[in-house]
Protein backbone atom coordinates (compact mmCIF):
# COMPACT_ATOMS: atom_id res chain seq x y z
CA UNK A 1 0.00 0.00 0.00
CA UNK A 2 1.35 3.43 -0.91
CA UNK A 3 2.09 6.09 1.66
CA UNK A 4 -1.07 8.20 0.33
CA UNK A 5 -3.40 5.37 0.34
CA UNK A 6 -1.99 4.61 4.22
CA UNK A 7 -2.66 8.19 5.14
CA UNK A 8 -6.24 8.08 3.48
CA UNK A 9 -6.94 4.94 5.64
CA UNK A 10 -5.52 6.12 8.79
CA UNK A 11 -7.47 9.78 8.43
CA UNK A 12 -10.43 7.62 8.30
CA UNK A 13 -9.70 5.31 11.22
CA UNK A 14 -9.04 8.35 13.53
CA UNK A 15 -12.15 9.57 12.67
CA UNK A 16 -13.81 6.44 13.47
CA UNK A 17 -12.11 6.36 16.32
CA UNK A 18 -12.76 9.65 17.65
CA UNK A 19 -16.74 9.21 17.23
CA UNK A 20 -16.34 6.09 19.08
CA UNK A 21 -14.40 8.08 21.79
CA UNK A 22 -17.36 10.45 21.72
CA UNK A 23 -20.32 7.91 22.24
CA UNK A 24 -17.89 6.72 25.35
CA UNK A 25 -16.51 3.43 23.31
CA UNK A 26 -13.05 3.93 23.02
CA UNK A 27 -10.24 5.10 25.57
CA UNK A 28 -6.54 6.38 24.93
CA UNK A 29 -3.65 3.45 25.45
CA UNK A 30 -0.17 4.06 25.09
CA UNK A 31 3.17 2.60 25.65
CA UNK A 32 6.78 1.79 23.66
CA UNK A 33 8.24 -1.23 21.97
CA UNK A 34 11.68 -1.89 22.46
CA UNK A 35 14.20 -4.68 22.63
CA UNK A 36 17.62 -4.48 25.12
CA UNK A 37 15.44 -1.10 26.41
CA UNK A 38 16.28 0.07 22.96
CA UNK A 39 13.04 2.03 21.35
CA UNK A 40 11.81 0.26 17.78
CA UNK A 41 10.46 2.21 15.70
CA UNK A 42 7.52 1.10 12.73
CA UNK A 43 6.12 -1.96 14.85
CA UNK A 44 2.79 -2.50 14.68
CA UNK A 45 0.41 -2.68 17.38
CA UNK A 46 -3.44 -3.19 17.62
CA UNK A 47 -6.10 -3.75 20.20
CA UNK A 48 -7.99 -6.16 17.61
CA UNK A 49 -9.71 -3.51 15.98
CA UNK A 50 -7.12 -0.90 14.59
CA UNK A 51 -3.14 -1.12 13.93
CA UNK A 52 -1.05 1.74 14.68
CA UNK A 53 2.70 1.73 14.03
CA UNK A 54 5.51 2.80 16.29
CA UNK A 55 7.12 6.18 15.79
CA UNK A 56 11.11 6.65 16.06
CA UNK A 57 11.53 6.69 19.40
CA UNK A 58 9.17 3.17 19.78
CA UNK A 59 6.03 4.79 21.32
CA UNK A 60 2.59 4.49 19.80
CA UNK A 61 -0.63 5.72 20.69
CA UNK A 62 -4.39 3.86 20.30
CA UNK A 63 -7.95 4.40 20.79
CA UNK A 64 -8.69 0.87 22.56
CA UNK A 65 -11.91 -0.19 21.49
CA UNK A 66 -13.63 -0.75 24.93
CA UNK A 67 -15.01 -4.70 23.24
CA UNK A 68 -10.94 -4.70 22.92
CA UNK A 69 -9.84 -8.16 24.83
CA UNK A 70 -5.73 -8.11 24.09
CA UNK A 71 -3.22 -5.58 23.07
CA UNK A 72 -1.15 -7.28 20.80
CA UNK A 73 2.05 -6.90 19.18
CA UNK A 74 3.44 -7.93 15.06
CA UNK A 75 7.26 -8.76 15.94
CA UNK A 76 8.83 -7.29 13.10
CA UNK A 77 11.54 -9.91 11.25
CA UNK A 78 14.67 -10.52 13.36
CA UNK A 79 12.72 -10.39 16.44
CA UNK A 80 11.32 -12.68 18.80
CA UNK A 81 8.46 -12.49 21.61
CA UNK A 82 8.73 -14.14 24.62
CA UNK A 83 7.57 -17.14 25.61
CA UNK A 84 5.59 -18.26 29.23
CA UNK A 85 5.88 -21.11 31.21
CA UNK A 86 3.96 -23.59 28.27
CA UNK A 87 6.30 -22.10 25.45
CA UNK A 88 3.66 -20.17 24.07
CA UNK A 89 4.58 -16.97 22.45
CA UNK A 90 3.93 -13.30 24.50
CA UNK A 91 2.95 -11.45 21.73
CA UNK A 92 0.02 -10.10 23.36
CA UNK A 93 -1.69 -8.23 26.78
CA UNK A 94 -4.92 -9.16 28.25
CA UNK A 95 -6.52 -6.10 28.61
CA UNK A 96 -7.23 -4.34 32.13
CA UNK A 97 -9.79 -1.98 33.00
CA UNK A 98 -8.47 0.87 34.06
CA UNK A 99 -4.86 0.21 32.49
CA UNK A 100 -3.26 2.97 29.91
CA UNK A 101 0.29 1.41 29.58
CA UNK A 102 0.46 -1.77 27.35
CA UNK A 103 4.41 -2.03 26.28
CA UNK A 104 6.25 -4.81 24.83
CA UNK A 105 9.86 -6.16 25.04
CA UNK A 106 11.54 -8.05 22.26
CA UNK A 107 14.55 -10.44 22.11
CA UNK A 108 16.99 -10.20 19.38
CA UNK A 109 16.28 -13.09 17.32
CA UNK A 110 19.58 -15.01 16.99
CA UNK A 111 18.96 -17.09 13.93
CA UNK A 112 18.66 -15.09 10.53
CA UNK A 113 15.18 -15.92 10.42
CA UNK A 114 15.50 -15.19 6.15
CA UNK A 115 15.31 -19.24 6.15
CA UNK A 116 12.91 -20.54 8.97
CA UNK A 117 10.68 -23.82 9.33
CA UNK A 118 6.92 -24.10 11.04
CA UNK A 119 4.69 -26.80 11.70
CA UNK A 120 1.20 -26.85 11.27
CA UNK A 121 -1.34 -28.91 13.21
CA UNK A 122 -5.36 -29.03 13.42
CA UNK A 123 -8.30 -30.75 15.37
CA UNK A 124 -6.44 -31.97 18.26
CA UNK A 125 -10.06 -31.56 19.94
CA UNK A 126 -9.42 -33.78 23.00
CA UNK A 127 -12.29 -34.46 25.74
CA UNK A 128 -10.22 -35.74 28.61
CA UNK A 129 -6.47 -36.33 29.87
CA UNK A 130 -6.74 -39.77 28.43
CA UNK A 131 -6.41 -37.95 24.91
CA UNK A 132 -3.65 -35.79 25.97
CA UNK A 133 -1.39 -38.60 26.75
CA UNK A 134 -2.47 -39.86 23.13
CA UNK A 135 -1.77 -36.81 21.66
CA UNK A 136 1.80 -37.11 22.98
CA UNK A 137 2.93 -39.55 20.82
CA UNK A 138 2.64 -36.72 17.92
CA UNK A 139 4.28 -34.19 20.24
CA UNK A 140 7.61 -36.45 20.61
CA UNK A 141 7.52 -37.41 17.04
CA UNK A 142 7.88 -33.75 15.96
CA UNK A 143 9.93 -32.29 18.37
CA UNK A 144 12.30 -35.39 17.31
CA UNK A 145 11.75 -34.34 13.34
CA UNK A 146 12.30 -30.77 13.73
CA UNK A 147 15.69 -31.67 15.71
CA UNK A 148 17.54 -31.56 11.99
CA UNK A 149 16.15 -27.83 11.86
CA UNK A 150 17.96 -27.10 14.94
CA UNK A 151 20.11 -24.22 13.12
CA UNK A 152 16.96 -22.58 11.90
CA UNK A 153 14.22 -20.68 13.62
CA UNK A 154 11.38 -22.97 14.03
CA UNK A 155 7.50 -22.61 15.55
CA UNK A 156 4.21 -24.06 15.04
CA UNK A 157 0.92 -23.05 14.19
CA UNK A 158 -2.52 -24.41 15.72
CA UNK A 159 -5.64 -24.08 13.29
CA UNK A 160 -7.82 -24.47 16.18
CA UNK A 161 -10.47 -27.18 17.91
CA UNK A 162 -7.57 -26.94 21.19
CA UNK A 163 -9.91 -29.27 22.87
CA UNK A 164 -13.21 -30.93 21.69
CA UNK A 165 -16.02 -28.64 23.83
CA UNK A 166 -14.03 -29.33 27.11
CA UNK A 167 -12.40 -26.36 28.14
CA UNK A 168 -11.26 -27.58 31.70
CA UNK A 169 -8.45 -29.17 29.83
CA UNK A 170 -7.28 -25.98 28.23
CA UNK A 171 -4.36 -25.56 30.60
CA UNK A 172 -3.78 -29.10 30.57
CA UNK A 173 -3.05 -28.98 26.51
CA UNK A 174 -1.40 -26.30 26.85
CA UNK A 175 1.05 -28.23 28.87
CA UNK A 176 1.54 -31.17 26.77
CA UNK A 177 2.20 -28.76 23.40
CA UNK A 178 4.81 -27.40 25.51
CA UNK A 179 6.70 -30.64 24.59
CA UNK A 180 7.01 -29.58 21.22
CA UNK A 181 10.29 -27.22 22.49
CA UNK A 182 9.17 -24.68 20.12
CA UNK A 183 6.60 -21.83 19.93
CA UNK A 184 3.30 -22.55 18.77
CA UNK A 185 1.00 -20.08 17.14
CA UNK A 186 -2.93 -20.66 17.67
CA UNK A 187 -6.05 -19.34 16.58
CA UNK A 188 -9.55 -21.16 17.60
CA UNK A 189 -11.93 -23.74 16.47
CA UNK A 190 -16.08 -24.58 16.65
CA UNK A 191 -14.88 -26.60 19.26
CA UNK A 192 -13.31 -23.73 21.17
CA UNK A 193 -16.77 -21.39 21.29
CA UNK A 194 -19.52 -20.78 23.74
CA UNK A 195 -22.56 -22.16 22.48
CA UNK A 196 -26.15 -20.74 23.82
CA UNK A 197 -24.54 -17.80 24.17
CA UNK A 198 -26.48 -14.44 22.60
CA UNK A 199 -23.88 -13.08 19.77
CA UNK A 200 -20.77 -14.28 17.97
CA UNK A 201 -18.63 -11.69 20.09
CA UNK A 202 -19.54 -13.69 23.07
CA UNK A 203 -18.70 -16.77 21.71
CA UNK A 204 -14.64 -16.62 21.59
CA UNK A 205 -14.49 -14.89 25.47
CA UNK A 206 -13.52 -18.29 26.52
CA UNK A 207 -10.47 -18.88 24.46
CA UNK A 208 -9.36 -15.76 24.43
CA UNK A 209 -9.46 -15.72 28.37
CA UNK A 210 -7.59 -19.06 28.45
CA UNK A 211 -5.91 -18.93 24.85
CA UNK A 212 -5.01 -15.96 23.66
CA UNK A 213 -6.56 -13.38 21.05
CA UNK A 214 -8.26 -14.72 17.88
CA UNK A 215 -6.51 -11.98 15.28
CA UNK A 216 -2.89 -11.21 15.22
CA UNK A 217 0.08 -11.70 13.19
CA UNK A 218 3.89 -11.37 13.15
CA UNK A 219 6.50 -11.58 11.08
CA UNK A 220 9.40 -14.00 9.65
CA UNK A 221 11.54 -13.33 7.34
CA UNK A 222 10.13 -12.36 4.36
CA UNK A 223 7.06 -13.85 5.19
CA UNK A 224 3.94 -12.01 7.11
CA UNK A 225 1.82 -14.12 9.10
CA UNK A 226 -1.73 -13.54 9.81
CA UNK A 227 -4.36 -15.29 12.22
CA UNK A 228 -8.17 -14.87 11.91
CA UNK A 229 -11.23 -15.78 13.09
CA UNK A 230 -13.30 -17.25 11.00
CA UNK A 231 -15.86 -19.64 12.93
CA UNK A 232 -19.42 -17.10 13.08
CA UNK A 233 -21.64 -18.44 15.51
CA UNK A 234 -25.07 -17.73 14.90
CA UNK A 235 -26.69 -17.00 17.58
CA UNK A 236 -28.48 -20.33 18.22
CA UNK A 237 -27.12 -23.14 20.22
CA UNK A 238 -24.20 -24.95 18.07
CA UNK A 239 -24.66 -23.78 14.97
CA UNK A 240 -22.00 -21.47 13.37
CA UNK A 241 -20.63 -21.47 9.95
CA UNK A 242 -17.10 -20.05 8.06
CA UNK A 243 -17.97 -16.64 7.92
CA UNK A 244 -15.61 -13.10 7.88
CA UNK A 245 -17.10 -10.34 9.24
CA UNK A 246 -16.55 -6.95 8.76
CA UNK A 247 -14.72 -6.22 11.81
CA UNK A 248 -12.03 -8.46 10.63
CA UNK A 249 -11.43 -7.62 7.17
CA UNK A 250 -11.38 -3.66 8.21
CA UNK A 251 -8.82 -4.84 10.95
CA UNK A 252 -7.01 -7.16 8.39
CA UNK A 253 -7.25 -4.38 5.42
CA UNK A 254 -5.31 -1.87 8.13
CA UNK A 255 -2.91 -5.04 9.36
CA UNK A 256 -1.98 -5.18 5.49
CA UNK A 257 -1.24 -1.63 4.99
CA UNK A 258 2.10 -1.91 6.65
CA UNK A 259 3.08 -5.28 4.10
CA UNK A 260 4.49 -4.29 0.89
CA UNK A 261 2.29 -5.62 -1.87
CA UNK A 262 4.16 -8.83 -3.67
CA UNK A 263 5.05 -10.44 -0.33
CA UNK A 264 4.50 -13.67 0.64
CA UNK A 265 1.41 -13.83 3.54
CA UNK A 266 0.66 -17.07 5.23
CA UNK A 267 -2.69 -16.83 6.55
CA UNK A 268 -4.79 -19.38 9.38
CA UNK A 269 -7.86 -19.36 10.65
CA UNK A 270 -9.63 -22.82 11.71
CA UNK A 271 -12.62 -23.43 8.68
CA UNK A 272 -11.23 -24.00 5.47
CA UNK A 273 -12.32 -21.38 2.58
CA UNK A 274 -13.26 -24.77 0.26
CA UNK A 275 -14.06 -22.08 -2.59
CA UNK A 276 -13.42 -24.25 -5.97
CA UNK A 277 -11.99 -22.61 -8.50
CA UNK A 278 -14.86 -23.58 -10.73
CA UNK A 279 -18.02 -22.44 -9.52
CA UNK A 280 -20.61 -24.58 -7.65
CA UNK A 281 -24.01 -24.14 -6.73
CA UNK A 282 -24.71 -23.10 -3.40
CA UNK A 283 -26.67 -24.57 -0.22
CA UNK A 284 -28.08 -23.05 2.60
CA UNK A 285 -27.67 -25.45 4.98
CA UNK A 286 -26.13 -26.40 8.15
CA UNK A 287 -23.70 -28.83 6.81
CA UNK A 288 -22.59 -26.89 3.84
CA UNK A 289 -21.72 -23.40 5.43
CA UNK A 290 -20.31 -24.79 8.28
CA UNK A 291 -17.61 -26.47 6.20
CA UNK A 292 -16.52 -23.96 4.12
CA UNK A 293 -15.84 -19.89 4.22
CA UNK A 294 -19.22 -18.44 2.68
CA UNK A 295 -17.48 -15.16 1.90
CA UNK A 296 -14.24 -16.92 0.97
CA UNK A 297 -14.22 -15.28 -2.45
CA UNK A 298 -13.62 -11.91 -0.72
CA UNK A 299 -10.51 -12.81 1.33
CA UNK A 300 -9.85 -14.34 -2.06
CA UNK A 301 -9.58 -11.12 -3.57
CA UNK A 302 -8.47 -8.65 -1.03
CA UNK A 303 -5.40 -10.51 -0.78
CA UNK A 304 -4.89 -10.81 -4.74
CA UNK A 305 -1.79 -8.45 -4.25
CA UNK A 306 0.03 -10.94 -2.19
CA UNK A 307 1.37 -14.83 -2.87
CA UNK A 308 -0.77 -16.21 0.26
CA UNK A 309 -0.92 -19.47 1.80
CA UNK A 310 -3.97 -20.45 3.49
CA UNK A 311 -3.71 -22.91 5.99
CA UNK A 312 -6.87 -24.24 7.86
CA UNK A 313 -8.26 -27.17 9.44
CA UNK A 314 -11.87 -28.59 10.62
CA UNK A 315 -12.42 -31.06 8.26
CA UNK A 316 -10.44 -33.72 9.90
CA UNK A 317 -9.31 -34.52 5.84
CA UNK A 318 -6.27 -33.43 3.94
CA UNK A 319 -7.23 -30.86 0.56
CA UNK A 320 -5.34 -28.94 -1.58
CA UNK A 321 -6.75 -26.22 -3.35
CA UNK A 322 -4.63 -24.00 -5.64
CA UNK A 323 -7.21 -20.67 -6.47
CA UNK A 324 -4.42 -19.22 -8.54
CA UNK A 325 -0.73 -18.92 -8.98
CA UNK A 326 -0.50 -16.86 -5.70
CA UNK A 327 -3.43 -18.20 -4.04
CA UNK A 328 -2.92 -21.77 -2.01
CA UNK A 329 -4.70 -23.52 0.39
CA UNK A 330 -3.57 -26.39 2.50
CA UNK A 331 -6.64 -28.03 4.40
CA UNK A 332 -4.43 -29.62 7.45
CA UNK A 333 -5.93 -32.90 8.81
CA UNK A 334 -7.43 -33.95 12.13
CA UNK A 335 -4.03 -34.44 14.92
CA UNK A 336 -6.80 -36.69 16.58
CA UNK A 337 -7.40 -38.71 13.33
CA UNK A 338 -10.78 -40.30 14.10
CA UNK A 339 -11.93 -38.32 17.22
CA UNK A 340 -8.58 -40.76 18.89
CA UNK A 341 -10.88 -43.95 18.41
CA UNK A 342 -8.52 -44.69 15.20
CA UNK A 343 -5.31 -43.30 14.48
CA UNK A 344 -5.91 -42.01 10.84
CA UNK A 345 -8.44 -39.67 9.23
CA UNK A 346 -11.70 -40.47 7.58
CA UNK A 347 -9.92 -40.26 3.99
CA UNK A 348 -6.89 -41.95 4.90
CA UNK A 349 -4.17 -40.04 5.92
CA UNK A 350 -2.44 -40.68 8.88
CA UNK A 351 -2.59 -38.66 11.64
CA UNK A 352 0.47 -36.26 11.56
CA UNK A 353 1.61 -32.61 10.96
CA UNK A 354 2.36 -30.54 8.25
CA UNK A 355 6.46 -29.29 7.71
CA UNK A 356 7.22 -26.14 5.93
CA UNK A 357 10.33 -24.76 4.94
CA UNK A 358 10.64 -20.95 4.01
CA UNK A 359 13.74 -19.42 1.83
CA UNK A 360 13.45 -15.70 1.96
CA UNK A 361 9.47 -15.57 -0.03
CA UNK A 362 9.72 -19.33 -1.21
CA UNK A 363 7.66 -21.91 0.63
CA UNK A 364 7.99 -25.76 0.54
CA UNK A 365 5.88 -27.86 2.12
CA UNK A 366 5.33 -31.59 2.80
CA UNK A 367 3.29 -33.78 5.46
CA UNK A 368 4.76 -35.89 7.88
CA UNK A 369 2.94 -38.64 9.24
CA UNK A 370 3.36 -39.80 12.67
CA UNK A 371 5.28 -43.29 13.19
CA UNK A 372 7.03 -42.75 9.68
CA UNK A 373 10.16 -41.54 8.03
CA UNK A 374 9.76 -38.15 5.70
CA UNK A 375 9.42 -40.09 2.35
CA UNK A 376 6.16 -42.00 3.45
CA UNK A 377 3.46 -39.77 1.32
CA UNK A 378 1.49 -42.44 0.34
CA UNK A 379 -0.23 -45.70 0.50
CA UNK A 380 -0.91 -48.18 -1.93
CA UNK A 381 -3.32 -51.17 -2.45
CA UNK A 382 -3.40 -54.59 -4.56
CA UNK A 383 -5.87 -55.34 -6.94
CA UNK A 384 -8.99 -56.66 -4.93
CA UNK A 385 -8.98 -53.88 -2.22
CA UNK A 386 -11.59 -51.10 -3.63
CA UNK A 387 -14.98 -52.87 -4.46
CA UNK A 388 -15.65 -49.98 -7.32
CA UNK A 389 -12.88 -51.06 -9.06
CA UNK A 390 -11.82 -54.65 -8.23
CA UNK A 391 -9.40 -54.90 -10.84
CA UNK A 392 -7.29 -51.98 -10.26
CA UNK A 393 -4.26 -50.95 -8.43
CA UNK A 394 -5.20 -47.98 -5.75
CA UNK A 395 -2.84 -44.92 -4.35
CA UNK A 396 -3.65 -42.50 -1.40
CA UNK A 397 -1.61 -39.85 -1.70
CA UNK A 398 -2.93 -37.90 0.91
CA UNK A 399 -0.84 -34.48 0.38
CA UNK A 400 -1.15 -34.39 -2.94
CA UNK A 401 -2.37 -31.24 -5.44
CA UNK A 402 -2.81 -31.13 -9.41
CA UNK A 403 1.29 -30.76 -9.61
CA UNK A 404 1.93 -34.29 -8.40
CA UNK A 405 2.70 -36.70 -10.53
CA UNK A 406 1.39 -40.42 -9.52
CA UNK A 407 2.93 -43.09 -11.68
CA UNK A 408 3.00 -46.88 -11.48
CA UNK A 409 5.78 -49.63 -13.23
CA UNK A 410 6.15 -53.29 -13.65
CA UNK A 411 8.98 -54.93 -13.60
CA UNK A 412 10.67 -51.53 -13.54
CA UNK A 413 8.96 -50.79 -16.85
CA UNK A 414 7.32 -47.12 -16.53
CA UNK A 415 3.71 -47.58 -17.15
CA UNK A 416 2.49 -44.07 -17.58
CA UNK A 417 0.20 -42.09 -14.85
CA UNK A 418 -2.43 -43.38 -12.43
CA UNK A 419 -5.97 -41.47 -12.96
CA UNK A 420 -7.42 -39.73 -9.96
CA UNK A 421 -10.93 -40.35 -8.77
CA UNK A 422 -12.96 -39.96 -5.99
CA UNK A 423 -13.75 -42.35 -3.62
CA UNK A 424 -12.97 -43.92 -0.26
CA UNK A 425 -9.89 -45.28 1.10
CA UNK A 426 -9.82 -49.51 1.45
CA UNK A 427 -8.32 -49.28 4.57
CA UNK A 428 -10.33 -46.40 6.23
CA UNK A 429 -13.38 -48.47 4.85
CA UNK A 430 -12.33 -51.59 6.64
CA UNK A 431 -11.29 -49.79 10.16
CA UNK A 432 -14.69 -48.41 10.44
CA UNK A 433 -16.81 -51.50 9.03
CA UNK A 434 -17.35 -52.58 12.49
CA UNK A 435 -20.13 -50.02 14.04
CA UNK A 436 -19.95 -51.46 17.31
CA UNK A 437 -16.26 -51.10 17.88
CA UNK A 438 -16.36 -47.82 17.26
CA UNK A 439 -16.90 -44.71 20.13
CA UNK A 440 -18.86 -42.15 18.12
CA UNK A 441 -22.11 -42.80 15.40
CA UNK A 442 -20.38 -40.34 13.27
CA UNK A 443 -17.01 -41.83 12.57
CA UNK A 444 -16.91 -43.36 9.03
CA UNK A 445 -15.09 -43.03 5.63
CA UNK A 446 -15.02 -39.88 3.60
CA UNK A 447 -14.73 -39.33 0.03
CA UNK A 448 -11.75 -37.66 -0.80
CA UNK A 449 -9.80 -37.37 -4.41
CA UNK A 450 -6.64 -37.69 -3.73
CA UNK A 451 -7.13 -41.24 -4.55
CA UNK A 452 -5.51 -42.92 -8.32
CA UNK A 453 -6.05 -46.32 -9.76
CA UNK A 454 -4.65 -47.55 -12.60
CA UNK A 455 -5.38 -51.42 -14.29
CA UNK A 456 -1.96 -53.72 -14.40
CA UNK A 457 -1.18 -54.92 -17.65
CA UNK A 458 0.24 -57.98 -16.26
CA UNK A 459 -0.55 -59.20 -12.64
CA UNK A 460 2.14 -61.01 -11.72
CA UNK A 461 4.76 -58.09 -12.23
CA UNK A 462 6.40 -56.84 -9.66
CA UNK A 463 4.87 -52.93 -9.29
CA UNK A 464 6.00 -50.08 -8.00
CA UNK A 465 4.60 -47.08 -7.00
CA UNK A 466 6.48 -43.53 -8.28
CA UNK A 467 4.88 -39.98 -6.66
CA UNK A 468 6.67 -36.98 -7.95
CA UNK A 469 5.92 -34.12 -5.97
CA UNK A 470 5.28 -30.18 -7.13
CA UNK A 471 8.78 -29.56 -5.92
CA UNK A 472 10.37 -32.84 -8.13
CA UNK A 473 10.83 -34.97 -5.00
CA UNK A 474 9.77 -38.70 -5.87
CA UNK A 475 9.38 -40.75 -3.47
CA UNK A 476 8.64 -44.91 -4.55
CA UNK A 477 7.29 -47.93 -2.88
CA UNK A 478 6.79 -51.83 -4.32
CA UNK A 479 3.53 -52.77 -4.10
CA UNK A 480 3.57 -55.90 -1.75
């Protein structure tokens, strides 16, 4: 955004902000950023509602919104938050009535954070300590993958569902992601709302009491990082859908303004945007808007200036959407797999966490599933395992996007490429065939296309499996 176009939008936020002050809904909060007691100047700092920057000597000056729940601070590249007792990152105050001073100390990142690494992870949604201790097992395998990162910066990011409804346990998982021995970013889920309560701004006082605020960001590198809210409750019991509102995109239009245009942004919120590039007709119903972003097309476009990475959760599934050539979503799957009854998702992939490696504006990405080495993107089946097509060979590849490649060979003879469908994974279908082993009613396969099949020519060759990935990675596997 150009100077004049800042200027236009911060004229226009004072004066917002001074008719607020008028009716009695805003108040004047102050205080410096620095780091080694050293002032920083052009850091950005917002109550939730508007961003103001730091002038030269670090000191900025805010009319708090009085609905204002957390003062919060965008570390600027090369410099680090804190962290409290669970490792989470203090880049934000809770607000306190009566309080005027809201200042922030940085550390001096160490690390040239240019190249960095994060890990993302969804729908851990536990309801009791039980889960926790399952959810360990993911904790120790990443803290023991990121170890050959050690020389980079490294933190994670949460897409929400902390716990499943139980917020007693808050504390509790806060404790066990301390294991990771990194930072971890998170934003909330459904599962982390007030139901029955009387408005959406109700319904997130809970997490952000026990959690933290539900809009921020920060910055890496290169690389801006936003968080957002996007689960609306609607006013009536549990329902909510994906839903923006207005008070976030005005907040996220002015957190922009201070990003050069061209940048890469990384954006999370919990409820992916599912917009398909080719349009679909629409359904107003429960199911269908509380799976997807309603409004999606409109964070679509407001970010068009910037090469942005989506990353959500919710749907307990892995899908990759590419919108355009700077527009990328990565759907994360479910941490808990099948609600922690079965220890993979309802279209096959393997309960894990996504790894992403960032080079100045360049972002990699793969998935790592938990129990397995790196190269272990896929799963395949013999002949006989899918009923729809009996005679065919079937791949999972759970990560992958219209830029993979998924081949097949016998006897080391290239065959050509498998062709994707949709349907249900053979060995999600046969975990779940047995109702009455199963916890929950509403744990069963999904359809998902990231599913190829391709016919042998002979049947008694031995066949391997190539996947070539958008970044020219193959991994292979014999089919046993």
């Amino acid at each position: 955004m150009t100077n004049i176009k800042r200027l236009i939008l911060s004229l226009a936020i004072s004066a917002l902000s001074l008719n607020a002050f008028a009716w009695g809904m805003s108040e004047t909060i102050s205080g410096t950023v620095t780091c080694g007691n050293k002032p920083l100047a052009n850091v950005v700092v917002s109550d939730g509602y508007n961003c103001v920057a730091t002038g030269a000597d670090g000191r900025y000056t805010l009319q708090k919104n009085d609905r204002a729940t957390n003062i919060t601070v965008s570390t600027p590249s090369g410099y680090l938050p804190g962290v409290d007792q669970y490792n989470r990152p203090s880049f934000f105050i809770p607000v306190e009535d009566g309080r005027t001073d809201y200042s922030f100390e940085l550390i001096k990142n160490k690390k040239n954070d240019k190249k960095h690494v994060f890990m993302t992870q969804a729908d851990i949604q536990v309801v009791n300590e039980d889960e926790l201790g399952l959810y360990d097992a993911q904790v120790a395998d990443a803290r023991d993958h990121f170890k050959q990162f050690n020389k980079l910066d490294i933190f994670g990011i949460d897409c929400g569902d902390v716990v499943g409804d139980h917020p007693e346990l808050y504390e509790s998982s806060l404790r066990h992601r301390s294991g990771f021995g990194f930072p971890i970013y998170i934003i909330n889920g459904n599962h982390d709302m007030q139901y029955y309560g009387p408005t959406h701004e109700t319904s997130k006082a809970r997490f952000e009491k026990n959690i933290g605020p539900t809009k921020y960001s920060f910055n890496r590198g290169d690389v801006h990082y936003v968080a957002i809210d996007n689960v609306f409750y609607i006013g009536r019991d549990y329902f909510y859908m994906g839903y923006v509102d207005e008070e976030t995109f005005d907040w996220l239009r002015q957190d922009l303004s201070y990003v050069p245009e061209g940048s890469t942004v990384v954006m999370f919120m919990h409820i992916p945007l599912a917009f398909d590039p080719e349009p679909q007709p629409f359904r107003y119903d429960g199911t269908s808007i509380s799976k997807q972003t309603v409004n999606a097309r409109h964070l679509i476009d407001l970010m068009k200036p910037y090469n942005t990475h989506f990353i959500t959760g919710h749907m307990h599934t892995t899908h990759n959407i590419e919108y355009s050539d700077r527009a990328y979503e990565h759907n994360t799957p479910g941490s808990c797999g099948m609600w922690w009854d079965i220890d993979m998702c309802a279209d096959g992939t393997p309960q894990g966490y996504g790894v992403y490696t960032v080079d100045g504006p360049d972002v990699k990405w793969y998935f790592k599933s938990k129990g397995h080495d790196r190269d272990y993107q896929f799963r395949s089946y013999a002949p006989g395992a899918s009923k729809d097509f009996p005679d065919d060979i079937i791949v999972n590849a759970w990560n992958a996007d219209k830029a993979w490649k998924i081949e097949w060979l016998e006897d080391g003879k290239l065959m050509g490429e498998m062709t994707q469908f949709e349907g249900k994974d053979p060995l999600t279908v046969e975990r779940t065939a047995d109702r009455s082993k199963l916890r929950y009613s509403w744990i069963a396969p999904h359809n998902t296309s990231h599913l190829y099949r391709a016919t042998p020519v002979n049947k008694d060759a031995k066949i391997t499996i190539r996947a070539t990935d958008r970044f020219g990675k193959v991994y292979e596997s014999q089919l046993e």
